[in-house]
N, C-alpha and C. Protein backbone atom coordinates (compact mmCIF):
# COMPACT_ATOMS: atom_id res chain seq x y z
N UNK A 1 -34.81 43.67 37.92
CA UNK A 1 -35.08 42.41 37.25
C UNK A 1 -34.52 42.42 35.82
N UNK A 2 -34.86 43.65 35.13
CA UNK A 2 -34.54 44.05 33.73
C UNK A 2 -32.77 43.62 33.77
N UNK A 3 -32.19 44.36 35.01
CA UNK A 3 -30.99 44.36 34.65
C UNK A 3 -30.15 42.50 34.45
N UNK A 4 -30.80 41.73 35.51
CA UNK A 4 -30.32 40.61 36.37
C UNK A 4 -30.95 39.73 34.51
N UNK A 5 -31.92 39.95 34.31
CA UNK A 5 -31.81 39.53 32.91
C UNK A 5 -30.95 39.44 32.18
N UNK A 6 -30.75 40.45 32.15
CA UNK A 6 -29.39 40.95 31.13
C UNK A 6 -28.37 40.42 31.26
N UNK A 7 -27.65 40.37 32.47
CA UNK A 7 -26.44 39.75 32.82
C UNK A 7 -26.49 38.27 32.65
N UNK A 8 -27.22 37.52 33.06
CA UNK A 8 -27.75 36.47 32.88
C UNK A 8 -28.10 36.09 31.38
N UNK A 9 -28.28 36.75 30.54
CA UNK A 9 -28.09 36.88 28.96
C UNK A 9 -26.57 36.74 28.60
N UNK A 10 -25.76 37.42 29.00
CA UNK A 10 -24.74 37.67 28.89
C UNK A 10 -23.73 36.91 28.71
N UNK A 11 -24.17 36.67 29.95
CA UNK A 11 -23.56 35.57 30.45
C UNK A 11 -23.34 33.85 30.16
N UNK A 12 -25.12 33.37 29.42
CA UNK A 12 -25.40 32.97 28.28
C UNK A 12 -24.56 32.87 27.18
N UNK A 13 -23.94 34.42 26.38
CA UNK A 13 -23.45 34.29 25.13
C UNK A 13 -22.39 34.04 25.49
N UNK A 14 -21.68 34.47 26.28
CA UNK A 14 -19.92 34.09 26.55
C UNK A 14 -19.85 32.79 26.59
N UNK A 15 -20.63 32.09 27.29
CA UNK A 15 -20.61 30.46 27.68
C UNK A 15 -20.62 30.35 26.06
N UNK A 16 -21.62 30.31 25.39
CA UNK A 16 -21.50 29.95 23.91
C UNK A 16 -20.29 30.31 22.99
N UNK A 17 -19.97 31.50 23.32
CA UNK A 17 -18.49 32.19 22.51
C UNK A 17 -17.48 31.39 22.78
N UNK A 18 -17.44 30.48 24.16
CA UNK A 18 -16.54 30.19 24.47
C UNK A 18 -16.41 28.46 24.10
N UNK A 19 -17.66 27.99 24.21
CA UNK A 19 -17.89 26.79 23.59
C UNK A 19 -17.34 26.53 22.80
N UNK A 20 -18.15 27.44 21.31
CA UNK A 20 -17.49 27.85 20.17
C UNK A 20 -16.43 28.06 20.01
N UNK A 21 -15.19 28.89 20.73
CA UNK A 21 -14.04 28.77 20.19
C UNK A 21 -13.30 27.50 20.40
N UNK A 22 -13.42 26.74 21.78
CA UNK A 22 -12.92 25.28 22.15
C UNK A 22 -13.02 24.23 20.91
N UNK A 23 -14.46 24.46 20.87
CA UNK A 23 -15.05 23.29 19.39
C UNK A 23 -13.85 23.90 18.43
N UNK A 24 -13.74 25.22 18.26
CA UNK A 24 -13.03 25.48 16.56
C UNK A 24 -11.53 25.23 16.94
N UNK A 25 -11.48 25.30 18.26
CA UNK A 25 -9.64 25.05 18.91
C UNK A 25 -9.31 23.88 18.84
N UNK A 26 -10.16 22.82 18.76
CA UNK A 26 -10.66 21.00 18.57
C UNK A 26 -10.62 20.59 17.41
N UNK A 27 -11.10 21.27 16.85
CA UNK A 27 -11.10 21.16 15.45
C UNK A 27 -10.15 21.06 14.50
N UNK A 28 -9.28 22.26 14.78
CA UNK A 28 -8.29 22.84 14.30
C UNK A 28 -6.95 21.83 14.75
N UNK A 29 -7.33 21.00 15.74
CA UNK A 29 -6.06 20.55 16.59
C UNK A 29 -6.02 19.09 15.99
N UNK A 30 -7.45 18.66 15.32
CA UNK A 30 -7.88 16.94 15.08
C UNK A 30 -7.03 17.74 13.60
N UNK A 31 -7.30 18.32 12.84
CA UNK A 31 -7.12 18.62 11.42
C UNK A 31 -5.75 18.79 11.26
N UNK A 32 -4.85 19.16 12.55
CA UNK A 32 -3.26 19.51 12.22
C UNK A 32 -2.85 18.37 12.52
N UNK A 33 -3.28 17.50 13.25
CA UNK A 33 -2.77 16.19 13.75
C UNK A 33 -3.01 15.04 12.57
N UNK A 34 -3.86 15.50 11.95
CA UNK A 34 -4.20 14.56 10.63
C UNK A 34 -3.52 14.52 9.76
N UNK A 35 -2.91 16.04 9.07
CA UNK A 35 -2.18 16.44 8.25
C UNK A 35 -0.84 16.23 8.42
N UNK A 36 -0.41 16.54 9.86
CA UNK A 36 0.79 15.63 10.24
C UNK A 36 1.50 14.69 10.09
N UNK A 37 0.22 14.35 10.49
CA UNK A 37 0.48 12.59 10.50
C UNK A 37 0.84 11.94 8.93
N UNK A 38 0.06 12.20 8.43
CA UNK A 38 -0.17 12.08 6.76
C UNK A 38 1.22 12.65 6.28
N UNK A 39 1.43 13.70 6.39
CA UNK A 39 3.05 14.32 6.28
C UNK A 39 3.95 13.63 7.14
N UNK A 40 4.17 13.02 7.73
CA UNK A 40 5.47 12.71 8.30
C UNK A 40 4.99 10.46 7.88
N UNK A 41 3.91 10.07 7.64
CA UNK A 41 3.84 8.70 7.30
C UNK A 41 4.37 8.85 5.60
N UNK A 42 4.78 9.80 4.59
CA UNK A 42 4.98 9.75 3.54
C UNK A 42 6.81 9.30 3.69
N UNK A 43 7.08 10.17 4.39
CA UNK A 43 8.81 10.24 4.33
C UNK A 43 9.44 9.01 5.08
N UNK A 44 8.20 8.56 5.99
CA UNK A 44 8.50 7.14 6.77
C UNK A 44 8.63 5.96 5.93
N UNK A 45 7.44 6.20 5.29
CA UNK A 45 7.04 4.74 4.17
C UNK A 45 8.60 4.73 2.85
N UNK A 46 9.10 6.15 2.49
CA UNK A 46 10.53 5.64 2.14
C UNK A 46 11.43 5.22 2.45
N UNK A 47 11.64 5.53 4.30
CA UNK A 47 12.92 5.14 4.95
C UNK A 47 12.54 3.61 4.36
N UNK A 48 10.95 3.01 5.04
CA UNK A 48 11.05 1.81 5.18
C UNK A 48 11.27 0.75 4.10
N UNK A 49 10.91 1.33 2.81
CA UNK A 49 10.97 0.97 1.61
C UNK A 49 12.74 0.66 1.38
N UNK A 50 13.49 1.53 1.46
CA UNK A 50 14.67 1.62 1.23
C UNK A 50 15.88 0.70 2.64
N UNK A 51 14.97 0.52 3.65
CA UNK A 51 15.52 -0.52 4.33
C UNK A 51 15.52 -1.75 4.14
N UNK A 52 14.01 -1.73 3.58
CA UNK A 52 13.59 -3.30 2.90
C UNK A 52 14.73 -3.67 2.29
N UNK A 53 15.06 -2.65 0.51
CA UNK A 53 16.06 -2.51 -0.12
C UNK A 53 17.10 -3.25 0.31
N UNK A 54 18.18 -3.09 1.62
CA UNK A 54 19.21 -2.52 2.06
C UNK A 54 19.42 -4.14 3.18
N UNK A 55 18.12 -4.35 3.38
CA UNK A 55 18.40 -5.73 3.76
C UNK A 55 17.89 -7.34 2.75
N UNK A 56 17.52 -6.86 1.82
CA UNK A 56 17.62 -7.91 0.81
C UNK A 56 19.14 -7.79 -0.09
N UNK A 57 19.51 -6.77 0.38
CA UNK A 57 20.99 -6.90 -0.49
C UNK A 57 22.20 -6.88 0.04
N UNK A 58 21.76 -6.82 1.58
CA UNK A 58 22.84 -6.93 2.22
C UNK A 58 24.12 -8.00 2.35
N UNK A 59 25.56 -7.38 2.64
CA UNK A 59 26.75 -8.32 1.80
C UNK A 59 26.76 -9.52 3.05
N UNK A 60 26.31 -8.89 4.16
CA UNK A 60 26.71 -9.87 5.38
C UNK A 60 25.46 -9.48 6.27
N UNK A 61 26.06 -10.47 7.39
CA UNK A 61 24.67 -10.03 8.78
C UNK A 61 24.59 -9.14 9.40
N UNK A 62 25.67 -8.57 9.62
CA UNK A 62 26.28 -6.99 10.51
C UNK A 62 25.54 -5.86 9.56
N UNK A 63 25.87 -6.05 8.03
CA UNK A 63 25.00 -4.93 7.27
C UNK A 63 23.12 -5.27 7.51
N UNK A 64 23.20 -6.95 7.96
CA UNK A 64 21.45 -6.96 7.74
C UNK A 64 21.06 -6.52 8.65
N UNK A 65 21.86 -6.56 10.06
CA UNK A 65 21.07 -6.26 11.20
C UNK A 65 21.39 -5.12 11.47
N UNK A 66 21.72 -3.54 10.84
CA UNK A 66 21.84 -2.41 11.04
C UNK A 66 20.74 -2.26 9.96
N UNK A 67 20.22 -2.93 9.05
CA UNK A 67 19.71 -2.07 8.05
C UNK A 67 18.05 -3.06 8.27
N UNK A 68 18.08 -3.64 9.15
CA UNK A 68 16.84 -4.50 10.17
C UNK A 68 16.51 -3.55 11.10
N UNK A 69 17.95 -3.35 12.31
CA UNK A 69 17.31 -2.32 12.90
C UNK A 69 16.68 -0.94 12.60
N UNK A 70 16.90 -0.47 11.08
CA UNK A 70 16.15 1.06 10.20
C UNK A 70 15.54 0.50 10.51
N UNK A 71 14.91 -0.66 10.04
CA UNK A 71 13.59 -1.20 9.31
C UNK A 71 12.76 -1.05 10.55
N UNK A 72 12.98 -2.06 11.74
CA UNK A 72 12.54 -1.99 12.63
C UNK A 72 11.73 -1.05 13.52
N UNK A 73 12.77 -0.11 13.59
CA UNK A 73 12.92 1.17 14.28
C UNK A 73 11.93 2.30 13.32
N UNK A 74 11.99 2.11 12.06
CA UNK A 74 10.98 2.85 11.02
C UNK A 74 9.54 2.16 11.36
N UNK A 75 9.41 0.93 11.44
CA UNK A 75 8.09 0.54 11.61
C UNK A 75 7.54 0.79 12.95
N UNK A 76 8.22 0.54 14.05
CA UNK A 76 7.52 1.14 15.30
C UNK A 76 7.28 3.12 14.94
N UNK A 77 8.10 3.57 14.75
CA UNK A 77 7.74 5.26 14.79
C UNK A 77 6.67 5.43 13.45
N UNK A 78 6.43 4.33 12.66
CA UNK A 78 4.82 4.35 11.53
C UNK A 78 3.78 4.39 12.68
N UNK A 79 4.37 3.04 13.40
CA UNK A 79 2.96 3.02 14.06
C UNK A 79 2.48 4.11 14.97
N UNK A 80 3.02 4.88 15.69
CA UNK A 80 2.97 5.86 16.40
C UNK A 80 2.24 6.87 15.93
N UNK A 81 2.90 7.01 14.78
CA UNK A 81 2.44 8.15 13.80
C UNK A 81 1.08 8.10 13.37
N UNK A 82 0.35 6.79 13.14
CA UNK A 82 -0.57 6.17 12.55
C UNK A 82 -1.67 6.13 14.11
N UNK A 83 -0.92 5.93 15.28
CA UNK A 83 -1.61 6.00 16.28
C UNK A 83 -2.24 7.14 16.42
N UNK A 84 -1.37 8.43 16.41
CA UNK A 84 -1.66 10.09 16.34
C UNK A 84 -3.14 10.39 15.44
N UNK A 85 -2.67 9.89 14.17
CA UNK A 85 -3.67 9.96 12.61
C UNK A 85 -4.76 8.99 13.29
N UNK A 86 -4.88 7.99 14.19
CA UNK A 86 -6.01 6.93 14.78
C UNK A 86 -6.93 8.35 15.72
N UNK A 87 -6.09 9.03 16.54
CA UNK A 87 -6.47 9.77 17.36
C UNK A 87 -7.54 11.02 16.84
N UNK A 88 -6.54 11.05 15.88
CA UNK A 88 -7.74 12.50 14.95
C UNK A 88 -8.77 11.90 14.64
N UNK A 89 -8.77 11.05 13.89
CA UNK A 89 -10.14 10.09 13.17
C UNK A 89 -11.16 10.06 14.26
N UNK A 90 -10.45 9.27 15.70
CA UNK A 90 -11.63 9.13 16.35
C UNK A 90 -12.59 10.60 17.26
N UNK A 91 -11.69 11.29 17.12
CA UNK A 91 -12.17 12.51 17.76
C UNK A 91 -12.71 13.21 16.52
N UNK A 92 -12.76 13.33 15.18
CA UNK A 92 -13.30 13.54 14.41
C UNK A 92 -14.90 12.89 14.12
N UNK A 93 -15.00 11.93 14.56
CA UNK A 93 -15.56 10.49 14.44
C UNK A 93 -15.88 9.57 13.18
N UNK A 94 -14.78 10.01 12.46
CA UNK A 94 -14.04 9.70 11.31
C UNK A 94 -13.48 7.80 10.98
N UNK A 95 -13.30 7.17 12.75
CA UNK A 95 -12.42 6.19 12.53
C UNK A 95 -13.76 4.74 11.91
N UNK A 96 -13.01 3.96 10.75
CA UNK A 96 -14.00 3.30 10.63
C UNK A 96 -13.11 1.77 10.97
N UNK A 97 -13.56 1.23 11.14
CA UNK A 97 -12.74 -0.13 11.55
C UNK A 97 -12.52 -1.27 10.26
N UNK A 98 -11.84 -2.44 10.16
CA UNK A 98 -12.09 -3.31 8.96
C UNK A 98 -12.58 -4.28 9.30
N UNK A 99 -13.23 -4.90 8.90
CA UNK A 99 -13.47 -6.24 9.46
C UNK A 99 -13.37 -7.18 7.76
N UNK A 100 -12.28 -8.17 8.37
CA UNK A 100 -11.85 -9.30 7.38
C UNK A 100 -11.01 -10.16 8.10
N UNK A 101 -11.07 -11.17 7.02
CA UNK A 101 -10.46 -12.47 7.89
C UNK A 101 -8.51 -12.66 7.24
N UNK A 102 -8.22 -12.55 8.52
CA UNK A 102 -6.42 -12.27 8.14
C UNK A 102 -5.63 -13.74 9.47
N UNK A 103 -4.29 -13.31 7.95
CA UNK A 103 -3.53 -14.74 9.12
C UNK A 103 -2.90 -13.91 10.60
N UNK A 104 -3.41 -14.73 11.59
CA UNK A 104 -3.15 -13.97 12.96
C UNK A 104 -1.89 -14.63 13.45
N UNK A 105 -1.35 -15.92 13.51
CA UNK A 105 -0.11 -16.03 13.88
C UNK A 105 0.63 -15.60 13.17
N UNK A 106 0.90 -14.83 12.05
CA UNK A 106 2.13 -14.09 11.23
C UNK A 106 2.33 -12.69 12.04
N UNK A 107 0.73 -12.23 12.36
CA UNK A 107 0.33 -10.91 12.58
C UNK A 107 1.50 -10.82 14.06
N UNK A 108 1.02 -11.70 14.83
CA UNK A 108 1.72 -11.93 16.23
C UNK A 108 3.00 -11.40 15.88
N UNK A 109 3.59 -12.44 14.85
CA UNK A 109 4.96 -12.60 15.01
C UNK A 109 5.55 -11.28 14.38
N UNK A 110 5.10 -10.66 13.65
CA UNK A 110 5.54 -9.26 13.32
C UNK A 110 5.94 -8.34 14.58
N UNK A 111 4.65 -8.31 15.42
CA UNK A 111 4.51 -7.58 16.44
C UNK A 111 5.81 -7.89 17.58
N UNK A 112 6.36 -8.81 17.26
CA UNK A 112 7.23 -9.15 18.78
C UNK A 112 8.73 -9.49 17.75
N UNK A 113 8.73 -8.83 16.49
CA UNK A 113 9.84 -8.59 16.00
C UNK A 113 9.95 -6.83 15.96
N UNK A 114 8.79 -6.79 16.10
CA UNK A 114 9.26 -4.95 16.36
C UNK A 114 9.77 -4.54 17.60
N UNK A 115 8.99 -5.57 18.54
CA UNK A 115 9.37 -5.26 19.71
C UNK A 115 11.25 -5.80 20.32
N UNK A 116 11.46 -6.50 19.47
CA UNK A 116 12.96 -7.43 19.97
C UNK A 116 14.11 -6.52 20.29
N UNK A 117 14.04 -5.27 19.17
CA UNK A 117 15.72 -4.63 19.57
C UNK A 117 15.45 -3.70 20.90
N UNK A 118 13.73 -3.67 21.41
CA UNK A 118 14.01 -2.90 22.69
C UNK A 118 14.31 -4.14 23.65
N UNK A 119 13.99 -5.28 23.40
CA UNK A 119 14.03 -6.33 24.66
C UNK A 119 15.74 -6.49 24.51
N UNK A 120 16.24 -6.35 23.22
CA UNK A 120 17.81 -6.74 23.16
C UNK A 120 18.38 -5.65 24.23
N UNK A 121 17.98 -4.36 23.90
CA UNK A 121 18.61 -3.22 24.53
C UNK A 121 18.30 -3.30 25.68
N UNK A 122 17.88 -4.38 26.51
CA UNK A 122 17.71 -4.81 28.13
C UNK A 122 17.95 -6.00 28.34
N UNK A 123 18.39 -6.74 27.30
CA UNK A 123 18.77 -7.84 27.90
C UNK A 123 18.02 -8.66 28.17
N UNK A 124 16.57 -8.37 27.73
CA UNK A 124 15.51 -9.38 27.92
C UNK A 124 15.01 -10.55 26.62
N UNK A 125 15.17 -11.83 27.00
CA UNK A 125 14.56 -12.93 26.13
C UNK A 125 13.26 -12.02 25.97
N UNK A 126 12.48 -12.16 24.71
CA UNK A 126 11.34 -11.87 24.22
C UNK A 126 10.98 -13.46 23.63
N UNK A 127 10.36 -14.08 24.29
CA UNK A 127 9.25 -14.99 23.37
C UNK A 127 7.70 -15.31 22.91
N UNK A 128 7.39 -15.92 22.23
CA UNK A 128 5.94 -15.86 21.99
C UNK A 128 5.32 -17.31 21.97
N UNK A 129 4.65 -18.12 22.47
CA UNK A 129 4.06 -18.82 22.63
C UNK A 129 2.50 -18.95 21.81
N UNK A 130 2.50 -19.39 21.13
CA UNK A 130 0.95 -19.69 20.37
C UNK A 130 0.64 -21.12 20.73
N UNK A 131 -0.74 -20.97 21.25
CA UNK A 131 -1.60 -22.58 21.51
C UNK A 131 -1.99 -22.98 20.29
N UNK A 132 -1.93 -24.12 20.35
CA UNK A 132 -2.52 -25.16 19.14
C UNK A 132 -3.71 -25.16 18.85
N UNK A 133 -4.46 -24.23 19.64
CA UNK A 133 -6.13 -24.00 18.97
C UNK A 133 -6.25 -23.15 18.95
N UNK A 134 -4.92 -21.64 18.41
CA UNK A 134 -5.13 -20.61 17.28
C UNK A 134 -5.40 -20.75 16.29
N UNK A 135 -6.25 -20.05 15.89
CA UNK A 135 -6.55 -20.36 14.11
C UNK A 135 -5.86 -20.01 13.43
N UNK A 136 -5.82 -20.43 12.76
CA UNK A 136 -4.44 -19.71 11.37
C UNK A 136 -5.15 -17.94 10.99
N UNK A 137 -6.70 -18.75 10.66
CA UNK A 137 -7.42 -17.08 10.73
C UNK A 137 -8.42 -16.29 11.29
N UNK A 138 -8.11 -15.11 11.39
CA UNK A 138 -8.95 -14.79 12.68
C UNK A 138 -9.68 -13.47 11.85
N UNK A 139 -10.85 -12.82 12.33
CA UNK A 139 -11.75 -12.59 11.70
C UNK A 139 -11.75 -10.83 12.76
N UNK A 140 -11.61 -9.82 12.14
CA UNK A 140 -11.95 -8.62 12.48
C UNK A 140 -10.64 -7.16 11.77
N UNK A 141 -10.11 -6.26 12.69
CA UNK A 141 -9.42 -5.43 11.81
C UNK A 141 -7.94 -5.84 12.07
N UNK A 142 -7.16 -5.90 11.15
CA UNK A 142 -5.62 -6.32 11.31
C UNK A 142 -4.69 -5.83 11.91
N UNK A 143 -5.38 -4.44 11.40
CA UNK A 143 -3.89 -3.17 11.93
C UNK A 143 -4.65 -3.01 13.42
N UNK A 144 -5.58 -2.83 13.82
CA UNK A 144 -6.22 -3.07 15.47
C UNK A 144 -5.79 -3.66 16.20
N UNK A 145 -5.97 -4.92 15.43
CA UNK A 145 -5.74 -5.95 16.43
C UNK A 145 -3.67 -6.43 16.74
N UNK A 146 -3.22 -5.70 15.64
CA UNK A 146 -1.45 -5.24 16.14
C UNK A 146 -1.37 -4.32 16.51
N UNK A 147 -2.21 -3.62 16.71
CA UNK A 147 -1.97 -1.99 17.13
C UNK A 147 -2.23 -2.69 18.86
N UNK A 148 -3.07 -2.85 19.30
CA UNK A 148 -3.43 -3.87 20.63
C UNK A 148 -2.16 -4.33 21.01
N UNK A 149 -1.78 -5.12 20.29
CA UNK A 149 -0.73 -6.09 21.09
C UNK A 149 0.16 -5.58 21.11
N UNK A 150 0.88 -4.62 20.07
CA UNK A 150 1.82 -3.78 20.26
C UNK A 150 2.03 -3.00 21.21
N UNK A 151 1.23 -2.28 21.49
CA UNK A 151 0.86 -1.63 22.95
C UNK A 151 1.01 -2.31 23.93
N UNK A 152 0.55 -3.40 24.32
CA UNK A 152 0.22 -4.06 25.50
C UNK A 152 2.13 -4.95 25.62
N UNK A 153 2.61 -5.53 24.29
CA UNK A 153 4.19 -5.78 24.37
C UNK A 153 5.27 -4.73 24.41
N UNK A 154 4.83 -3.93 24.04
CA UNK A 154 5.58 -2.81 24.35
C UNK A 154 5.67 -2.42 25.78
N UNK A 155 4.77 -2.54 26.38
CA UNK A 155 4.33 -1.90 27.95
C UNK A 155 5.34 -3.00 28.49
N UNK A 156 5.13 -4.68 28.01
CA UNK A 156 5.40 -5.63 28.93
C UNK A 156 6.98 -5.42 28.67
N UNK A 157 7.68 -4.96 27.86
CA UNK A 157 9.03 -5.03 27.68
C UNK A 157 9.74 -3.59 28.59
N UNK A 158 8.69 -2.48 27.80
CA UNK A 158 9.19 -1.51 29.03
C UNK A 158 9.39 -1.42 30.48
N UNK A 159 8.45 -2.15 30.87
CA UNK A 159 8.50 -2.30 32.09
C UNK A 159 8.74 -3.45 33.00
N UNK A 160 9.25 -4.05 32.50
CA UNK A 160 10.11 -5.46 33.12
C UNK A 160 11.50 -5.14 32.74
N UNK A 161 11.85 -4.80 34.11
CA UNK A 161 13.33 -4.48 34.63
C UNK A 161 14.77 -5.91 34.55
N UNK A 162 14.08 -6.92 34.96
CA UNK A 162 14.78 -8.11 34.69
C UNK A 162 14.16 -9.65 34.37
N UNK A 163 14.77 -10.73 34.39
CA UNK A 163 14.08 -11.55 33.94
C UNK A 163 13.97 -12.09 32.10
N UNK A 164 12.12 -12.41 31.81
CA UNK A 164 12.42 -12.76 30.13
C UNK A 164 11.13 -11.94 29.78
N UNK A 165 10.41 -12.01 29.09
CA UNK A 165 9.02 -11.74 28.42
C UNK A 165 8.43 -12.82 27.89
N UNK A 166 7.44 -13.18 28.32
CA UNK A 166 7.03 -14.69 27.56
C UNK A 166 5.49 -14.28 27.45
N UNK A 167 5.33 -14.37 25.98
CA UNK A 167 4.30 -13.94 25.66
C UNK A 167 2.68 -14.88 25.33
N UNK A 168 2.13 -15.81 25.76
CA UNK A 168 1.29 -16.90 25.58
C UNK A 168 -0.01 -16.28 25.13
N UNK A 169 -0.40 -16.57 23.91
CA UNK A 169 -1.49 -16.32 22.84
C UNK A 169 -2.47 -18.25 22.88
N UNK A 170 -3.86 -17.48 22.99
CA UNK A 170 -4.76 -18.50 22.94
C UNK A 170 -6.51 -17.62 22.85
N UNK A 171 -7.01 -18.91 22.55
CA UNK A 171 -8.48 -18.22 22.36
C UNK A 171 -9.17 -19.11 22.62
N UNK A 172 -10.54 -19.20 22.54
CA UNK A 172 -11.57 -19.63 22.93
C UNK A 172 -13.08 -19.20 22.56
N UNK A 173 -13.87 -19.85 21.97
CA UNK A 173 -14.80 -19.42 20.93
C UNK A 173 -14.01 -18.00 19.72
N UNK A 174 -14.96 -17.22 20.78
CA UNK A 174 -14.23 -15.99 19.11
C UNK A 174 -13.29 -14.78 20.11
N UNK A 175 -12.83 -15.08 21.61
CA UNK A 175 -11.90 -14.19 22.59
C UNK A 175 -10.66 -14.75 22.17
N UNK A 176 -9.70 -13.46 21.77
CA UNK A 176 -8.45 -13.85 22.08
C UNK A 176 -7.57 -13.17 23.22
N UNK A 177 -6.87 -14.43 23.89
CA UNK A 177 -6.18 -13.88 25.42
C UNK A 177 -4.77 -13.76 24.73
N UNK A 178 -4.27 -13.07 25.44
CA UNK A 178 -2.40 -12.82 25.61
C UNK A 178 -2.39 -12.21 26.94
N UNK A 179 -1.43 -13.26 27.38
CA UNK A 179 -0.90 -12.64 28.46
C UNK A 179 0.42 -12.84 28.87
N UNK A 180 0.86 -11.94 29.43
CA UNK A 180 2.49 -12.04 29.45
C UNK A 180 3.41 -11.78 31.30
N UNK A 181 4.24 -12.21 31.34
CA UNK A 181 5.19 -12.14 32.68
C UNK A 181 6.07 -11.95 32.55
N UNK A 182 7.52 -11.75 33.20
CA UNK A 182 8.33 -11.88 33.12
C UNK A 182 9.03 -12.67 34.40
């Protein structure tokens, strides 16, 4: 009995040792992903800065739309990055949300200009459709609620092989729908 104790003790602490190292292997993995992130959104926020630059001074359209597509192409790989840094927070339980009232048809239209040079690079029309009983403002977190649609237009562009993307935005009390086809 003495012995079957024992092992059964034992057996006990390993489960815990092992707990313990997972938690500190978790830990260690939310904290490098944070720092990362944070390190590689510093050197981003100059590309994008200096694209800004590069298309307000541009001599012609050929220079705007190479120095659009940086821009572009810098702001989708922020968001990514920022998605990663979203990931640590919440597994940390770190992430806090915003809630304020922001203009949502601008917000849209950002989102489906990031998305355009992948729909160009297929040949796909990208459009966006807003109903006439969007509000100008809509009430919760900003970067969420593009982080959402970005995702969900991104998916719809990746994966529509032929055809257009037509993107139709509407709401109803305080739900907002998008939904898209091709």
């Amino acid at each position: 009995m003495n012995r079957m104790a024992h092992s059964v003790e034992e057996s006990f602490e390993r489960v815990e040792e092992a707990r313990a190292q997972a938690e500190e292997a978790n830990r260690m993995k939310s904290d490098f992903l944070a720092r990362m992130s944070h390190e590689l959104r510093t050197p981003l926020n100059g590309i994008l800065g200096f694209a800004e630059l590069l298309r307000m001074d541009a001599a012609n359209d050929e220079t705007y739309e190479y120095a659009d597509t940086v821009y572009q192409s810098g702001k989708h790989l922020l968001s990514l990055v920022n998605d990663v840094l979203d990931l640590a927070k919440i597994e940390s339980g770190n992430m806090v949300l915003d809630h304020c009232r922001f203009p949502l048809p601008p917000a849209l239209r950002d989102v489906i200009g990031l998305n355009q040079a992948l729909a160009a690079e297929k040949s796909l029309p990208l459009t966006l459709h807003i109903d006439s009983n969007l509000p100008e403002q809509w009430e919760g977190d900003p970067i969420r609620v593009q982080q959402v649609f970005n995702h969900l237009l991104n998916n719809a562009v990746k994966f529509t092989r032929h055809g257009e993307v037509q993107v139709h935005v509407n709401c109803d009390e305080h739900e907002l729908h998008i939904r898209d086809w091709e």
